[in-house]
C-alpha atoms as a PDB file:
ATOM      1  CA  UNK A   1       0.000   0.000   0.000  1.00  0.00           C
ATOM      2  CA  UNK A   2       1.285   3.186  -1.006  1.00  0.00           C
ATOM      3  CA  UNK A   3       1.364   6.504   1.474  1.00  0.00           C
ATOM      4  CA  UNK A   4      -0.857   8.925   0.512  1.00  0.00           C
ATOM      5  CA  UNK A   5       0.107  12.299   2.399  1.00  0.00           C
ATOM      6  CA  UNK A   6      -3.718  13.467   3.489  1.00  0.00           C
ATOM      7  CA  UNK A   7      -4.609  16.834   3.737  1.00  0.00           C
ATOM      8  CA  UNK A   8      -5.169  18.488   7.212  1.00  0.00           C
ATOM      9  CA  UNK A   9      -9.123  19.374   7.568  1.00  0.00           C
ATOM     10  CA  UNK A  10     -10.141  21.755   9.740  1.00  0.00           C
ATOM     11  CA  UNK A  11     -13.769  22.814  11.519  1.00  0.00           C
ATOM     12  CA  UNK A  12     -15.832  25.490   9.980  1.00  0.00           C
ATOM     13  CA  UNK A  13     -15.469  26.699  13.560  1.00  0.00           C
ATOM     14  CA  UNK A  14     -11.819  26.646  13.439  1.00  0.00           C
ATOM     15  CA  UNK A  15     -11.617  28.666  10.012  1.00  0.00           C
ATOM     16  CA  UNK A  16     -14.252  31.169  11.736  1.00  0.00           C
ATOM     17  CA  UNK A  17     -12.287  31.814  14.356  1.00  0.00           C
ATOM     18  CA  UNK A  18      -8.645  32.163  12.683  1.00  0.00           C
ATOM     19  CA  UNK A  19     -10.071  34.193  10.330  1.00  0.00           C
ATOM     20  CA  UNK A  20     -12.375  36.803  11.790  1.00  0.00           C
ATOM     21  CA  UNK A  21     -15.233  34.929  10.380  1.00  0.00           C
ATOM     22  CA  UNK A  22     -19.180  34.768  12.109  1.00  0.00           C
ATOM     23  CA  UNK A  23     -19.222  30.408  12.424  1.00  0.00           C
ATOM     24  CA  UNK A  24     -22.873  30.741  11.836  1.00  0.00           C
ATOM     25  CA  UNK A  25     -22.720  32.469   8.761  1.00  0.00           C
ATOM     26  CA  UNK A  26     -19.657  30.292   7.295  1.00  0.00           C
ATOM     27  CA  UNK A  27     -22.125  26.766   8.293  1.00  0.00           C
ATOM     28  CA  UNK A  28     -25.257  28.547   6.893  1.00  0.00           C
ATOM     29  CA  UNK A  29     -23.368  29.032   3.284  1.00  0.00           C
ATOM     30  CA  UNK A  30     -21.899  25.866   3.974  1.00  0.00           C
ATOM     31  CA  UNK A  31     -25.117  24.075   4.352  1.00  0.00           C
ATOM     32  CA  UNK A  32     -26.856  26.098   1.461  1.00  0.00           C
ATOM     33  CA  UNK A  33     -23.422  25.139  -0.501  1.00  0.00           C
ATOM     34  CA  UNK A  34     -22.533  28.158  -1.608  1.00  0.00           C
ATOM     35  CA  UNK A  35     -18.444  26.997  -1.350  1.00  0.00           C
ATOM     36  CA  UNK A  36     -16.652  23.954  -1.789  1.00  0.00           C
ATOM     37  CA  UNK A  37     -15.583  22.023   1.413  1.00  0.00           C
ATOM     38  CA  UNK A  38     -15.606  18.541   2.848  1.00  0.00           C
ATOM     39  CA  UNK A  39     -18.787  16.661   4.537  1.00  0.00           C
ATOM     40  CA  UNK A  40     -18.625  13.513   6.701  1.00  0.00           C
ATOM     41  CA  UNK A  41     -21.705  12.866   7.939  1.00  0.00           C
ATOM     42  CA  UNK A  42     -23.077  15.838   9.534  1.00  0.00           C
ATOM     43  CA  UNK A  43     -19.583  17.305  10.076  1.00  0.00           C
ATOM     44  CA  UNK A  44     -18.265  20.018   7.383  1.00  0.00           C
ATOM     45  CA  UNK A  45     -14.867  20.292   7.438  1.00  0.00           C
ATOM     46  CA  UNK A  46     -12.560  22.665   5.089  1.00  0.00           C
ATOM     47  CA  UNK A  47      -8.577  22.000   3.776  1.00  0.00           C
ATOM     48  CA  UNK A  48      -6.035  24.892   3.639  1.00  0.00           C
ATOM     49  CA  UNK A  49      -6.664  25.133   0.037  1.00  0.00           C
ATOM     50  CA  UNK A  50     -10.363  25.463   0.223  1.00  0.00           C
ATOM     51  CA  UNK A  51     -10.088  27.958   2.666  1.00  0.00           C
ATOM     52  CA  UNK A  52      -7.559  29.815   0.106  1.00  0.00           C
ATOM     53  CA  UNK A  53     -10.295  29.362  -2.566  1.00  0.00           C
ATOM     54  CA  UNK A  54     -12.909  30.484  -0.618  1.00  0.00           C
ATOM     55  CA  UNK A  55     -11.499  33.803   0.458  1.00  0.00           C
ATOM     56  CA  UNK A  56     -10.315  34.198  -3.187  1.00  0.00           C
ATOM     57  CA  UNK A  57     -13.655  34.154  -4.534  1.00  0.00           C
ATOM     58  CA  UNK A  58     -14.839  36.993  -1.677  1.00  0.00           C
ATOM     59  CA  UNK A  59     -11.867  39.087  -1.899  1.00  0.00           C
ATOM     60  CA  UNK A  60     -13.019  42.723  -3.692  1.00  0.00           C
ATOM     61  CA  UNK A  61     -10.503  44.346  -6.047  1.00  0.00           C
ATOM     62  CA  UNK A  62     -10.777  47.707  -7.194  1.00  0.00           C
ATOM     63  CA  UNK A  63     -12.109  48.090 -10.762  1.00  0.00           C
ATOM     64  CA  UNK A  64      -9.474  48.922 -13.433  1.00  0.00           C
ATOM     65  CA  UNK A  65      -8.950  52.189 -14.353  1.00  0.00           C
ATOM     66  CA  UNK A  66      -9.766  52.732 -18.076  1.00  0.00           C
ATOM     67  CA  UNK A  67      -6.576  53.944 -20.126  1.00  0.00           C
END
């Protein structure tokens, strides 16, 4: 059997907290699956990546400034 390196998952609650984040509002989008993270069971879980993704997708740039 090979060894497969696993990524680390981590709570919604702990990605809430790390990151400044209302828990309730990061399970309710969870839930209504408005990102992409792991569920097991009734558990939701996220990777590092995902979390990367996620706050990728909700970051605001300015607009460009037309030349």
């Amino acid at each position: 059997m090979t060894n497969v390196e696993l990524p680390k998952l981590f709570t919604l609650d702990e990605v809430a907290e790390t990151h400044g984040l209302s828990a309730r509002v990061l399970a309710d989008d969870a839930r209504a699956r408005k990102f992409e993270h792991v569920q097991y069971g009734r558990r939701r879980f996220m990777t590092a990546e995902q979390v990367q993704r996620l706050l990728a997708a909700r970051t605001v740039r300015p607009p460009q400034d037309e030349a």
